[in-house]
PDB file of N, CA and C in Angstrom:
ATOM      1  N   UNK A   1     -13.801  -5.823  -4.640  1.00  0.00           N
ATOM      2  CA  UNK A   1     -13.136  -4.546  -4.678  1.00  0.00           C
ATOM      3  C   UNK A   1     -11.781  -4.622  -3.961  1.00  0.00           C
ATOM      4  N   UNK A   2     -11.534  -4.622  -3.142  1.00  0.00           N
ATOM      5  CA  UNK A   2     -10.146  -5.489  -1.872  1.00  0.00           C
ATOM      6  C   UNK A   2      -9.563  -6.233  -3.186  1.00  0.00           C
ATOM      7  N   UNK A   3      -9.589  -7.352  -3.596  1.00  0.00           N
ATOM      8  CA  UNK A   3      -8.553  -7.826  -4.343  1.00  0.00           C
ATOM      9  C   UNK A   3      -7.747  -7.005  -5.529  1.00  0.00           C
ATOM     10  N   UNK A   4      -9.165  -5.777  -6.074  1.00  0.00           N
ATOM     11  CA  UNK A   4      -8.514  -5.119  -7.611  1.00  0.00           C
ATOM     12  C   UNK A   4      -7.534  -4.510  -6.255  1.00  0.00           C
ATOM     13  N   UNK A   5      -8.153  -3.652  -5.287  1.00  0.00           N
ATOM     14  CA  UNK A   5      -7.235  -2.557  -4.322  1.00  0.00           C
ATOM     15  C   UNK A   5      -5.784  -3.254  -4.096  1.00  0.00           C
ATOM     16  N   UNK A   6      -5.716  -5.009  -3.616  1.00  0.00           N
ATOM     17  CA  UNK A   6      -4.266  -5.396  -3.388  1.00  0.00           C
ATOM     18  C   UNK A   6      -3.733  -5.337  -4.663  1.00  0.00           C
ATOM     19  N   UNK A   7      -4.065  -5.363  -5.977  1.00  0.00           N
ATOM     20  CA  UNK A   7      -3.771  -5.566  -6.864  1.00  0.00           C
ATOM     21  C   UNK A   7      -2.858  -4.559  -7.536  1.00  0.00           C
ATOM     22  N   UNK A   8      -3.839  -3.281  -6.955  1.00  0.00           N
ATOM     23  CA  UNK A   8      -3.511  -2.067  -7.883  1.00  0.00           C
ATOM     24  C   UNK A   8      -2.494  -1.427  -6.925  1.00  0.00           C
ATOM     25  N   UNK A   9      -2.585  -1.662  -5.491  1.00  0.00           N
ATOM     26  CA  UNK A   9      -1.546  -1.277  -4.277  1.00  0.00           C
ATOM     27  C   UNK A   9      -0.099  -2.213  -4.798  1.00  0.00           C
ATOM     28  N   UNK A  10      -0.149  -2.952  -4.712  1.00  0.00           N
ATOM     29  CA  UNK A  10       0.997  -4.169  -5.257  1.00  0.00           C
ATOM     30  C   UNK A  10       1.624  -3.366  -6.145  1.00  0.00           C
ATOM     31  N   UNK A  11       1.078  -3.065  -8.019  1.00  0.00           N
ATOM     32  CA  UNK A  11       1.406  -2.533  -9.162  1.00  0.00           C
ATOM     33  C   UNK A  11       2.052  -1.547  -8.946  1.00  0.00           C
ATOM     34  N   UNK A  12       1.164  -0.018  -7.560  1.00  0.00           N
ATOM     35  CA  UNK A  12       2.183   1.242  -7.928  1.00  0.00           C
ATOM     36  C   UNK A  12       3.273   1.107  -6.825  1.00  0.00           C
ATOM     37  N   UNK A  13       3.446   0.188  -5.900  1.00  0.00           N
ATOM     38  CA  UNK A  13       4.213   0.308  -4.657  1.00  0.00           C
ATOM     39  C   UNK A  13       5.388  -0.520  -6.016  1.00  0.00           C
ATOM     40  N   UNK A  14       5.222  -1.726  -6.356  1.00  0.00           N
ATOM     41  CA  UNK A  14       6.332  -2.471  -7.291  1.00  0.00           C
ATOM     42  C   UNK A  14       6.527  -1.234  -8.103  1.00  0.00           C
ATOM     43  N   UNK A  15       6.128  -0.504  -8.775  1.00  0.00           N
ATOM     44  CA  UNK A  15       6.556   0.584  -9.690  1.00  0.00           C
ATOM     45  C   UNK A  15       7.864   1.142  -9.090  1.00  0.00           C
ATOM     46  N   UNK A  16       7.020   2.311  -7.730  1.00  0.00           N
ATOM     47  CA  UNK A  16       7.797   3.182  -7.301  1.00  0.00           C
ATOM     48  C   UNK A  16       9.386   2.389  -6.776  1.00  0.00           C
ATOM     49  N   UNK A  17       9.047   1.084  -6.240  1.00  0.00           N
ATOM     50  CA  UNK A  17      10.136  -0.017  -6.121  1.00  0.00           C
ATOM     51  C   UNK A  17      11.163  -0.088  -7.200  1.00  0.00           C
ATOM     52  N   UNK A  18      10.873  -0.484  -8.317  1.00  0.00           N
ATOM     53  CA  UNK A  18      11.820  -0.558  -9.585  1.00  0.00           C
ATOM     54  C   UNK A  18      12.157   1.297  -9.670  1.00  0.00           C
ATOM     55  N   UNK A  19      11.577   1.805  -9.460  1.00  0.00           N
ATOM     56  CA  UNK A  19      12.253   3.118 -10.193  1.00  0.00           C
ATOM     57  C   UNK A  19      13.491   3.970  -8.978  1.00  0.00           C
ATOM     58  N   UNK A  20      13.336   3.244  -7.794  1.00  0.00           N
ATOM     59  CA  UNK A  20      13.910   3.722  -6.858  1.00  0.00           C
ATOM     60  C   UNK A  20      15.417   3.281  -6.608  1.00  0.00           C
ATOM     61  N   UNK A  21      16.257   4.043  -6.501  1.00  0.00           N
ATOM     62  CA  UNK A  21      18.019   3.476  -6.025  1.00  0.00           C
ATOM     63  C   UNK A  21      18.708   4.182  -5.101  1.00  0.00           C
ATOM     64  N   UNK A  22      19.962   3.504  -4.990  1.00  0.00           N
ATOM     65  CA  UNK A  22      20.345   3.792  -3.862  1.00  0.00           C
ATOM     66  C   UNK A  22      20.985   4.690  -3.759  1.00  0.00           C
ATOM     67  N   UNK A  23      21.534   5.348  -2.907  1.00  0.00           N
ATOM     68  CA  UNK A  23      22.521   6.895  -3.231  1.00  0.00           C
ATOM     69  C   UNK A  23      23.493   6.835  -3.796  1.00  0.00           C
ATOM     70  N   UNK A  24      23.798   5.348  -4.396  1.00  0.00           N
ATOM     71  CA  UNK A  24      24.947   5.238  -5.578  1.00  0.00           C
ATOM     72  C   UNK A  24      24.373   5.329  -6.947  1.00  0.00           C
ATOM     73  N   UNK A  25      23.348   5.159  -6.872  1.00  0.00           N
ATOM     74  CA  UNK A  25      21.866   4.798  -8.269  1.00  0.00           C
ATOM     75  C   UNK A  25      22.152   3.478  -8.810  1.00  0.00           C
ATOM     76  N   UNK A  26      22.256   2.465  -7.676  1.00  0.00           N
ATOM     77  CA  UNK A  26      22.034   1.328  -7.969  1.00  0.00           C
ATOM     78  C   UNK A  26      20.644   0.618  -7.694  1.00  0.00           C
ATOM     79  N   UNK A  27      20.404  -0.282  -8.534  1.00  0.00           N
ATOM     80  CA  UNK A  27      18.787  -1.043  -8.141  1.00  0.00           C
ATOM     81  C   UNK A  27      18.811  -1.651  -6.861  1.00  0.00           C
ATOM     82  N   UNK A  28      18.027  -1.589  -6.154  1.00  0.00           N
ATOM     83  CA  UNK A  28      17.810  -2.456  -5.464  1.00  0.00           C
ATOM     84  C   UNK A  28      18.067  -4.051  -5.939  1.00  0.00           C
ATOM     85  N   UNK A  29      17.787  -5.104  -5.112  1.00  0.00           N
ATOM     86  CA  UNK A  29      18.020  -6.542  -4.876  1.00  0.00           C
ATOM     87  C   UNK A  29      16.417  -6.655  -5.112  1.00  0.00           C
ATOM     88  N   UNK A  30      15.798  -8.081  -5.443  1.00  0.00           N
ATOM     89  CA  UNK A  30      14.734  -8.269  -5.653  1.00  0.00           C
ATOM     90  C   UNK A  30      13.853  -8.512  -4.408  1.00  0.00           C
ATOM     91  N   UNK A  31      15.158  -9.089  -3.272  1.00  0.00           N
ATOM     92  CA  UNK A  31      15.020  -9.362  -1.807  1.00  0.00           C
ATOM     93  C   UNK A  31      14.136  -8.003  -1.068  1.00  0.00           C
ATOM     94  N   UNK A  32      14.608  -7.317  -1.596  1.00  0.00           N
ATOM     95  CA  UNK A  32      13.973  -5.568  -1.305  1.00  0.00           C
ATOM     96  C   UNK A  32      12.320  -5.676  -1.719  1.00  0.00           C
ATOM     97  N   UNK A  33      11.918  -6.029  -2.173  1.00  0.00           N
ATOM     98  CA  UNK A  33      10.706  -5.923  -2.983  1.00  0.00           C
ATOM     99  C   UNK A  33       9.751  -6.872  -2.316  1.00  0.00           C
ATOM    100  N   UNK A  34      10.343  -8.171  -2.282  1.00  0.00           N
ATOM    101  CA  UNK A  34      10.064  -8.829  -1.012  1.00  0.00           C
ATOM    102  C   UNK A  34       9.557  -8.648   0.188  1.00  0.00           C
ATOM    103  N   UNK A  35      10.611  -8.017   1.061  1.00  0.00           N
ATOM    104  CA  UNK A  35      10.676  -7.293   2.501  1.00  0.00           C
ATOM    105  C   UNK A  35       9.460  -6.142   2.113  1.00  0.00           C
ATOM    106  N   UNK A  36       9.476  -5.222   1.049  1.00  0.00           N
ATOM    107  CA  UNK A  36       8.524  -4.215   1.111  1.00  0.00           C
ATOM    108  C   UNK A  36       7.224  -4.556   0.558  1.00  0.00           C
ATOM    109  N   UNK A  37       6.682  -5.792   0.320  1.00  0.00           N
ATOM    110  CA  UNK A  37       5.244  -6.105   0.113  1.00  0.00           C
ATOM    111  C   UNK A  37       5.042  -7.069   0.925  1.00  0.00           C
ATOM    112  N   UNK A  38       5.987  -7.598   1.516  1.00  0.00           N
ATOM    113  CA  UNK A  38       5.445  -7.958   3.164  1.00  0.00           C
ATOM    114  C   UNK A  38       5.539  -7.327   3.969  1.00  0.00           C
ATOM    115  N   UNK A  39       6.045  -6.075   4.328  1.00  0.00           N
ATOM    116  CA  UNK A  39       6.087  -5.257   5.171  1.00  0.00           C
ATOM    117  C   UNK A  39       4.877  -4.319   5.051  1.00  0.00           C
ATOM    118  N   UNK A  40       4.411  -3.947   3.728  1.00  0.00           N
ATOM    119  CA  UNK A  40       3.196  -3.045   3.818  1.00  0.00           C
ATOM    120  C   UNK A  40       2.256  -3.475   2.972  1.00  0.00           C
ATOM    121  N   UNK A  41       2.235  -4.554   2.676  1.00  0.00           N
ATOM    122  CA  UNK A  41       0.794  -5.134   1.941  1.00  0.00           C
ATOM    123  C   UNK A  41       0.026  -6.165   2.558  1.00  0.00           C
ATOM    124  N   UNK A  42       0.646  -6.657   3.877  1.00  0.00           N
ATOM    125  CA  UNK A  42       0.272  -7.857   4.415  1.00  0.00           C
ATOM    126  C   UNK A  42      -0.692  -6.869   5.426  1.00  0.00           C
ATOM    127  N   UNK A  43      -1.698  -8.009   5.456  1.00  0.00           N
ATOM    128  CA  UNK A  43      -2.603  -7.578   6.757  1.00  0.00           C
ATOM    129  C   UNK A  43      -2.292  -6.944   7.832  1.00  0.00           C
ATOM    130  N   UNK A  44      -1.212  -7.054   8.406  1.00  0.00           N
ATOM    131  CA  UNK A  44      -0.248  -6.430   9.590  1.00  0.00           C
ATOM    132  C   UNK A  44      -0.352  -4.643   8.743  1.00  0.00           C
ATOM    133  N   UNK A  45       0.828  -4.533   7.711  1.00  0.00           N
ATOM    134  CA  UNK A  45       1.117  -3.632   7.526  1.00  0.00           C
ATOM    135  C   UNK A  45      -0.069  -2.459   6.869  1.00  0.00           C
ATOM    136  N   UNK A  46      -0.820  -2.991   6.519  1.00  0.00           N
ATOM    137  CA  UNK A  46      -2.302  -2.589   6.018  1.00  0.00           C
ATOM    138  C   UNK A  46      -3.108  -2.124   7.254  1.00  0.00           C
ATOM    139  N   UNK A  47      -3.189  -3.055   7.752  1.00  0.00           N
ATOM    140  CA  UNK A  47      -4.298  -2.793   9.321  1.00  0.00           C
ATOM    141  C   UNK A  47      -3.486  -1.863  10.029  1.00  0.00           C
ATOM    142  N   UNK A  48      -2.120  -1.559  10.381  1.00  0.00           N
ATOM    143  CA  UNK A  48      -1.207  -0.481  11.136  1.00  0.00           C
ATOM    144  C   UNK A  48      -2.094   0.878  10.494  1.00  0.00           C
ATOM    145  N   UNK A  49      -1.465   0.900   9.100  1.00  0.00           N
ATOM    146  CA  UNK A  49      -2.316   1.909   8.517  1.00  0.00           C
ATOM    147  C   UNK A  49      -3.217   2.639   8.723  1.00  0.00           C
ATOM    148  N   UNK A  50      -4.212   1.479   8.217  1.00  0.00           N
ATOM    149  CA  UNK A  50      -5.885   1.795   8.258  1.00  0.00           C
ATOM    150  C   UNK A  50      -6.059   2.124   9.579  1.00  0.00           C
ATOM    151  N   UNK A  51      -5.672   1.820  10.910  1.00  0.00           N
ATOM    152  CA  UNK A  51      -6.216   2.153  11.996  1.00  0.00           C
ATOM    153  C   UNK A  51      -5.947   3.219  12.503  1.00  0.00           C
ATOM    154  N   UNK A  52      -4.484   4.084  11.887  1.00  0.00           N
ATOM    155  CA  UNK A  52      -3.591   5.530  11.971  1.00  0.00           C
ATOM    156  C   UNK A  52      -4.453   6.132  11.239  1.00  0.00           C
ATOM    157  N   UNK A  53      -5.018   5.667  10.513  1.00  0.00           N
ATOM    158  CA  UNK A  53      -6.139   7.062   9.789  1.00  0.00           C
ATOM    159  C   UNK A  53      -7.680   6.639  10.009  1.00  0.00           C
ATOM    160  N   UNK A  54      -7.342   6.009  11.057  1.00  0.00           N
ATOM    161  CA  UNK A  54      -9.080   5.630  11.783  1.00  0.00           C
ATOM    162  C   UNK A  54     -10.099   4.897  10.437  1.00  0.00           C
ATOM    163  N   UNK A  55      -9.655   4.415   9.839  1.00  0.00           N
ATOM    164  CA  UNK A  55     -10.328   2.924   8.773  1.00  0.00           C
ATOM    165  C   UNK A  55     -11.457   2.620  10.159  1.00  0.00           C
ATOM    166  N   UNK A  56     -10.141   1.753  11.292  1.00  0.00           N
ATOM    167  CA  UNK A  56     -11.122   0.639  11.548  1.00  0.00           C
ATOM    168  C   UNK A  56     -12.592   1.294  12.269  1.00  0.00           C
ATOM    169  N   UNK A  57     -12.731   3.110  13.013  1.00  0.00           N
ATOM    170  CA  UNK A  57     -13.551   3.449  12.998  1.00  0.00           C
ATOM    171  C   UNK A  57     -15.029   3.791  12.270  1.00  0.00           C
ATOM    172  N   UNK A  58     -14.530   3.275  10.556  1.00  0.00           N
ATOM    173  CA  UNK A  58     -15.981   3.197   9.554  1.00  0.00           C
ATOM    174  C   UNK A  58     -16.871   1.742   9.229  1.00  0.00           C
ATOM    175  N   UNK A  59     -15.553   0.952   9.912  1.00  0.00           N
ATOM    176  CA  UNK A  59     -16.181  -0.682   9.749  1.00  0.00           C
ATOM    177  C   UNK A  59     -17.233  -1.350  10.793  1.00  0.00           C
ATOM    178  N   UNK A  60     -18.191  -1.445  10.425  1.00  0.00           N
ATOM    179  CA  UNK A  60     -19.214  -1.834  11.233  1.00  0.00           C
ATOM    180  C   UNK A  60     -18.771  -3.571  11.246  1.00  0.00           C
ATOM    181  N   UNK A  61     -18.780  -3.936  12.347  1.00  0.00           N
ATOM    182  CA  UNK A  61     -18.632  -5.321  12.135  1.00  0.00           C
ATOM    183  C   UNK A  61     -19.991  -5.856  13.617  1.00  0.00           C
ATOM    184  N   UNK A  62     -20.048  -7.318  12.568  1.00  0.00           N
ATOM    185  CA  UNK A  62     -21.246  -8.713  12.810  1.00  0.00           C
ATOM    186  C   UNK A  62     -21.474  -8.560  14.188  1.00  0.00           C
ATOM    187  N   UNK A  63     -21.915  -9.434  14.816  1.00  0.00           N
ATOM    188  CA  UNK A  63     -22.620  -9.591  16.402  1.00  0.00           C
ATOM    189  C   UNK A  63     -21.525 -10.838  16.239  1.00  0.00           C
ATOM    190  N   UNK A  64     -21.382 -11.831  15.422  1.00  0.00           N
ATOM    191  CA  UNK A  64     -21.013 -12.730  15.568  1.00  0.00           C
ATOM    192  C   UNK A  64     -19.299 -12.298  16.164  1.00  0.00           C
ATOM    193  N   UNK A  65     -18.497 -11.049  15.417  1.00  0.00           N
ATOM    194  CA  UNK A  65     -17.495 -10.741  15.814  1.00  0.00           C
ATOM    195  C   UNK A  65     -17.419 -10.125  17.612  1.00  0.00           C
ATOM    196  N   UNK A  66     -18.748 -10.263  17.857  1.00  0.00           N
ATOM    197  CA  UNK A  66     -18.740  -9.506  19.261  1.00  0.00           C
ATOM    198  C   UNK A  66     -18.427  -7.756  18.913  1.00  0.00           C
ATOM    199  N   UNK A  67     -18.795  -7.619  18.270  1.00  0.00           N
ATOM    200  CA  UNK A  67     -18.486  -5.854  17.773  1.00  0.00           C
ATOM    201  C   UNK A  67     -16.987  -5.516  17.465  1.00  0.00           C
ATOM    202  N   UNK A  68     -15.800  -6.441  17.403  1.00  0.00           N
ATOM    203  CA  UNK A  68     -14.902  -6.250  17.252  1.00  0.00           C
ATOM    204  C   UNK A  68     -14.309  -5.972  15.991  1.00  0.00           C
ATOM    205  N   UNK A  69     -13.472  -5.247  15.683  1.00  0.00           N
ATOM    206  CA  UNK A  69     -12.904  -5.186  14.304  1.00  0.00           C
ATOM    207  C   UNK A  69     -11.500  -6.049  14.416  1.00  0.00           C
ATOM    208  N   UNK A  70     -11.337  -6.624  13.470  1.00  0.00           N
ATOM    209  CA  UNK A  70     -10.218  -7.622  13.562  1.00  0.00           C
ATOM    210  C   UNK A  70      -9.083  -6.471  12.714  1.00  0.00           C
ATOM    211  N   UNK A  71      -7.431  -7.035  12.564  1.00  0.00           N
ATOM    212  CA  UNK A  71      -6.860  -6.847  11.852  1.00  0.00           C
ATOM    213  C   UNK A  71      -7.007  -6.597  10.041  1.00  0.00           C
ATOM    214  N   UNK A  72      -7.961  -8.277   9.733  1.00  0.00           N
ATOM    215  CA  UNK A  72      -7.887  -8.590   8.298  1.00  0.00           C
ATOM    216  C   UNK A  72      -9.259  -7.878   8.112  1.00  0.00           C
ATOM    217  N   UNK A  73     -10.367  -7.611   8.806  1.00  0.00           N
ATOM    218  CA  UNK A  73     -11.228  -6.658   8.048  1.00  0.00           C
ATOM    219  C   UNK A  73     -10.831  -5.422   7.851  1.00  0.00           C
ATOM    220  N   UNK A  74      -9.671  -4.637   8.743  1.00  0.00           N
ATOM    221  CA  UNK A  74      -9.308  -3.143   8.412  1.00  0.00           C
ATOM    222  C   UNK A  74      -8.594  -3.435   6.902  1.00  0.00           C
ATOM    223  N   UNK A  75      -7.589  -4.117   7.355  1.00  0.00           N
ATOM    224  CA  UNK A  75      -6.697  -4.385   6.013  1.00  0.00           C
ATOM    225  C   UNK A  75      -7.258  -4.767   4.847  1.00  0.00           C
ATOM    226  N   UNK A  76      -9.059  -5.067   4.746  1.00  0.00           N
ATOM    227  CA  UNK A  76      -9.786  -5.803   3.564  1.00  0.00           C
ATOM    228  C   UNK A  76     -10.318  -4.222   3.211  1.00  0.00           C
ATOM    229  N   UNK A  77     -10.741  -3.419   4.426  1.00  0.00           N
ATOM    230  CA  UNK A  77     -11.510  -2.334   4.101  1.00  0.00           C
ATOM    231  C   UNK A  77     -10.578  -1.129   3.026  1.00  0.00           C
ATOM    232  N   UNK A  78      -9.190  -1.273   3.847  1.00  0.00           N
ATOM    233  CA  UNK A  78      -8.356  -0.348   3.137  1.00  0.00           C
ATOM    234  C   UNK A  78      -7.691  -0.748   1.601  1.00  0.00           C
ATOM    235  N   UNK A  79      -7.544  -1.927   1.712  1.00  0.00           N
ATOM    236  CA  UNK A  79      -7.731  -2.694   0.063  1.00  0.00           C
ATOM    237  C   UNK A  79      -9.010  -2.226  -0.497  1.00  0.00           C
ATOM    238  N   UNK A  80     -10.078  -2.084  -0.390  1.00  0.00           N
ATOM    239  CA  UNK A  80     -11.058  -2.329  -1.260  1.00  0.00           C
ATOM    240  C   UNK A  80     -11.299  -0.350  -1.327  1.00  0.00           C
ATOM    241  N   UNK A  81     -11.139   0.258  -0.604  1.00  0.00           N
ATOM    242  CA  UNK A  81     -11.000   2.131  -0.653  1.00  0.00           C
ATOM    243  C   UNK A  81      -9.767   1.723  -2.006  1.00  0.00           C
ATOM    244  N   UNK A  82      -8.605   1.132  -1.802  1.00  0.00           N
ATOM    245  CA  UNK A  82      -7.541   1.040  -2.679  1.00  0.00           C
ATOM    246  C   UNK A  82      -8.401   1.292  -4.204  1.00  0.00           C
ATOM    247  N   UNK A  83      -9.205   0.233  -4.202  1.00  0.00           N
ATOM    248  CA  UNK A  83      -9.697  -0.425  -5.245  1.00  0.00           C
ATOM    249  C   UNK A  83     -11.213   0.722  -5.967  1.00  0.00           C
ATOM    250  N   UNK A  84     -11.699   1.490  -4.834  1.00  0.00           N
ATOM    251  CA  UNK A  84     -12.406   2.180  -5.976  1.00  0.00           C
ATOM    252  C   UNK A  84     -11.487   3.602  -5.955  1.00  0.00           C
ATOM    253  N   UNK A  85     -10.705   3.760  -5.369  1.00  0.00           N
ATOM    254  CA  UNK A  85      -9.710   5.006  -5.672  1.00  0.00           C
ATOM    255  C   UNK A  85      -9.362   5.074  -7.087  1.00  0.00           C
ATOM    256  N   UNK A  86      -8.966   3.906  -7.181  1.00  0.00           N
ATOM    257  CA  UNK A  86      -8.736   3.630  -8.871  1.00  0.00           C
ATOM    258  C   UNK A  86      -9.274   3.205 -10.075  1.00  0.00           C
ATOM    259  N   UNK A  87     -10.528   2.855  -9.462  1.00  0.00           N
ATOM    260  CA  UNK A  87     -11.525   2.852 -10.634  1.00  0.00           C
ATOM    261  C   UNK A  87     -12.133   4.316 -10.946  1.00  0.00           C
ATOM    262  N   UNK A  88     -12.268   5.089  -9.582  1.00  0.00           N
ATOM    263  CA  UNK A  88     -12.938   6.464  -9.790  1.00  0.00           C
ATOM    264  C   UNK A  88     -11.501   7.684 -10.434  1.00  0.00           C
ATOM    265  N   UNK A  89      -9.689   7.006 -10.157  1.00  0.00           N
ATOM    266  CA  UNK A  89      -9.170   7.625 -10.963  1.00  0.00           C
ATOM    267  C   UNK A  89      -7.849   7.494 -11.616  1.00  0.00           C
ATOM    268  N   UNK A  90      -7.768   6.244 -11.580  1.00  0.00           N
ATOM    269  CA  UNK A  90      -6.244   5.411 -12.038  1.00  0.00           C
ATOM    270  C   UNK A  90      -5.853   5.738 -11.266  1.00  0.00           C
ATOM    271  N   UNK A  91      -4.631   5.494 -12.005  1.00  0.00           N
ATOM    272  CA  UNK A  91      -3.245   4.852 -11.213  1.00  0.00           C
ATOM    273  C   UNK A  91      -2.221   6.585 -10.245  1.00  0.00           C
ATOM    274  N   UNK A  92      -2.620   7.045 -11.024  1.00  0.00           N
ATOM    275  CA  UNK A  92      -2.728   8.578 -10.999  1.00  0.00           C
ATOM    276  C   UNK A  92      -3.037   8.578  -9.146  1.00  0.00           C
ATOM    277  N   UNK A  93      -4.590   8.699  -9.138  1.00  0.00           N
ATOM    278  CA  UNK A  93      -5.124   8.847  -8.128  1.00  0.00           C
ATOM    279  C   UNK A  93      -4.650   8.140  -6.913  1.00  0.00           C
ATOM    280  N   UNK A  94      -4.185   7.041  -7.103  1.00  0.00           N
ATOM    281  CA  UNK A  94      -4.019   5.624  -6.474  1.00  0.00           C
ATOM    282  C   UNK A  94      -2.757   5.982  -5.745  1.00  0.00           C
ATOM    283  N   UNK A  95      -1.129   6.681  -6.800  1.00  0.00           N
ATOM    284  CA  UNK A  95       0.334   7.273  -6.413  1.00  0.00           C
ATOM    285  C   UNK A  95      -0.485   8.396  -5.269  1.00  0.00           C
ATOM    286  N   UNK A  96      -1.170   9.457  -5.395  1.00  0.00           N
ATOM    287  CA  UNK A  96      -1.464  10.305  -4.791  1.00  0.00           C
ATOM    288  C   UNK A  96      -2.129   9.790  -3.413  1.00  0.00           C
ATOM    289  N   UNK A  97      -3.084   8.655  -2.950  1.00  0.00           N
ATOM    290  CA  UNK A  97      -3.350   8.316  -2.368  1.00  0.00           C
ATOM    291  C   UNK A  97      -2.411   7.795  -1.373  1.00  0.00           C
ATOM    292  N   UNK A  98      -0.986   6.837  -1.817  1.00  0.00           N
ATOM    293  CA  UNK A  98      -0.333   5.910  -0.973  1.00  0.00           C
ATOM    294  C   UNK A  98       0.311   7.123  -0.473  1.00  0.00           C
ATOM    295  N   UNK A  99       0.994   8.162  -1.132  1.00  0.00           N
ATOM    296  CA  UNK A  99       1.370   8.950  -0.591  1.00  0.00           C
ATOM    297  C   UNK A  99       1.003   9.705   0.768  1.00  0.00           C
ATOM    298  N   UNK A 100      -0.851  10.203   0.358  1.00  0.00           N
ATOM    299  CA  UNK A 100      -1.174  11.080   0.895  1.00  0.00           C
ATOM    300  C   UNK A 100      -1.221  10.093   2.341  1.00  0.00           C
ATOM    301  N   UNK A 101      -1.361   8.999   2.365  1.00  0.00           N
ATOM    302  CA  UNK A 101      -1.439   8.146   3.695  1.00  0.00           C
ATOM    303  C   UNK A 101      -0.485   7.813   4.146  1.00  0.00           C
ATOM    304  N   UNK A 102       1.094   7.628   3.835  1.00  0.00           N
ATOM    305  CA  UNK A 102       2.468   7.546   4.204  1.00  0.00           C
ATOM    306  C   UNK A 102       2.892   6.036   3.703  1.00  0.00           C
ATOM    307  N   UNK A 103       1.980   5.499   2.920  1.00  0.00           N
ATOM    308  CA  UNK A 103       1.934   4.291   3.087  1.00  0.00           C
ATOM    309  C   UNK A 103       3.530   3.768   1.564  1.00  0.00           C
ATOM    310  N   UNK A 104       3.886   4.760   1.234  1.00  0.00           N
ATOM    311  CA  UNK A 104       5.252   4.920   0.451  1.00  0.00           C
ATOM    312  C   UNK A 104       6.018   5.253   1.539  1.00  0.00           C
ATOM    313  N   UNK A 105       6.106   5.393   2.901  1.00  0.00           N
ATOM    314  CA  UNK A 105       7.514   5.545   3.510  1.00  0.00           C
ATOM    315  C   UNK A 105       8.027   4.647   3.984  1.00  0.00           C
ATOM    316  N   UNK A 106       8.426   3.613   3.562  1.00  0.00           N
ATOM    317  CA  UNK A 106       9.204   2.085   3.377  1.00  0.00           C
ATOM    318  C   UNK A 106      10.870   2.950   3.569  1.00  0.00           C
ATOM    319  N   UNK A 107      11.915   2.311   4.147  1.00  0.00           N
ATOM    320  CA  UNK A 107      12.921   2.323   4.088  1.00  0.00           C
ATOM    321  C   UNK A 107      13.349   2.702   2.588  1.00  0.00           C
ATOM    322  N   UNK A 108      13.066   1.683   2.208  1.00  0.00           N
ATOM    323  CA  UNK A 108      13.523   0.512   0.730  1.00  0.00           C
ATOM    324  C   UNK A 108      12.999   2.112  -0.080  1.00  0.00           C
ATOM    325  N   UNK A 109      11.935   2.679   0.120  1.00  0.00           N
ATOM    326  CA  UNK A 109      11.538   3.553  -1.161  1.00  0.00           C
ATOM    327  C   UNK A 109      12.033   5.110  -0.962  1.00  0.00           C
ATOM    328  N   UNK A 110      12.300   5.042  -0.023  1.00  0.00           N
ATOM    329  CA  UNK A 110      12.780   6.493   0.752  1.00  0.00           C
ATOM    330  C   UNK A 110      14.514   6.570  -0.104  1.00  0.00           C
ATOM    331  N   UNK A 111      14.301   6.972  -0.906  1.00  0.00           N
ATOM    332  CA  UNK A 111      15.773   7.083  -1.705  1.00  0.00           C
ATOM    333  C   UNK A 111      15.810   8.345  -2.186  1.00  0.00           C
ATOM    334  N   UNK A 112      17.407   9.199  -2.577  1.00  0.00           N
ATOM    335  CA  UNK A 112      17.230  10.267  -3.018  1.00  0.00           C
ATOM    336  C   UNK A 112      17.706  10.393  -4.571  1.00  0.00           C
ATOM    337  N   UNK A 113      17.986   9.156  -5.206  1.00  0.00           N
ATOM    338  CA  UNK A 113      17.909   8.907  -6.767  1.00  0.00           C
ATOM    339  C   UNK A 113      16.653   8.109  -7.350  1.00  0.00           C
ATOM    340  N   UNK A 114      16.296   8.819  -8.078  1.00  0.00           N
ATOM    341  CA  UNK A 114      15.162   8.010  -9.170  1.00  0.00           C
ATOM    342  C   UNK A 114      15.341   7.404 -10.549  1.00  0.00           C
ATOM    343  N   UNK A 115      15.574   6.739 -10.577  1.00  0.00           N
ATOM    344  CA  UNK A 115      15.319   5.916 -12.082  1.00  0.00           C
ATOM    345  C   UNK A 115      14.213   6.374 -13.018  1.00  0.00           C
ATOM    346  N   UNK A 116      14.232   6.718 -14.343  1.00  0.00           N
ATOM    347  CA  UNK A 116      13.327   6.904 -14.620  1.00  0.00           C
ATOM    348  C   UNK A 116      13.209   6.032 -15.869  1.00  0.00           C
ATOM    349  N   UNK A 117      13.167   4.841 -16.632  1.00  0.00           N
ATOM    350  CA  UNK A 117      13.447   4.268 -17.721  1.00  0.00           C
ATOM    351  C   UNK A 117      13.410   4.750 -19.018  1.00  0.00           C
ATOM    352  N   UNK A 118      14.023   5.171 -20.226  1.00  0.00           N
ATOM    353  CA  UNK A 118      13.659   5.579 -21.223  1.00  0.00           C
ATOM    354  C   UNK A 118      12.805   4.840 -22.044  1.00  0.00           C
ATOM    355  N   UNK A 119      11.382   5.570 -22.903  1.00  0.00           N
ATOM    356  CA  UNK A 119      10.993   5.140 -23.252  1.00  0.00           C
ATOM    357  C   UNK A 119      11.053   4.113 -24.351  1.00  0.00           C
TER     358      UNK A 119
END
């Protein structure tokens, strides 16, 4: 479930990425896209997250962890919520979700022109 969630997190964050420009309504650099799926898709930026909306408080973790929750299990837990968000309601559900968690307020996406491509 975690991998469809990075998968489907990746797809609408790259979306909202391409459709976003700059206050001239130029595209971004690809370098941008870069910086913003390592900045909020990597375990770091995932686990920040998940732990601001208390994730790592639902994860029961092993004896072997000493009761600890690590970084990469919050960031696996909040991937894999990613992942039935969008099976229980596309991609739909998924925009409404990154939102509703802040997890779209990237520099890079915070723009006040939108691209919208013609069909």
């Amino acid at each position: 479930m975690a991998v469809l969630g990075d998968s489907v997190l990746s797809k609408v964050l790259c979306t909202m990425w391409f459709r976003a420009r700059d206050n001239a309504g130029n595209a971004h650099q690809p370098a941008a896209w870069t910086s913003i799926r390592n900045d909020i898709l990597g375990n770091a930026g995932l686990s920040q997250r998940g732990r601001t909306h208390g994730i790592d408080t639902c994860v029961l973790a092993s004896d072997g962890n000493r009761g600890l929750v690590t970084d990469k299990m919050v960031a696996t837990t909040l991937e894999a919520l990613f992942g039935a968000v969008y099976l229980d309601g596309g991609d739909d559900a998924v925009v409404r979700a990154v939102e509703h968690l802040g997890i779209d307020q990237h520099p890079l996406l915070m723009v006040t022109f939108i691209f919208t491509p013609s069909p």
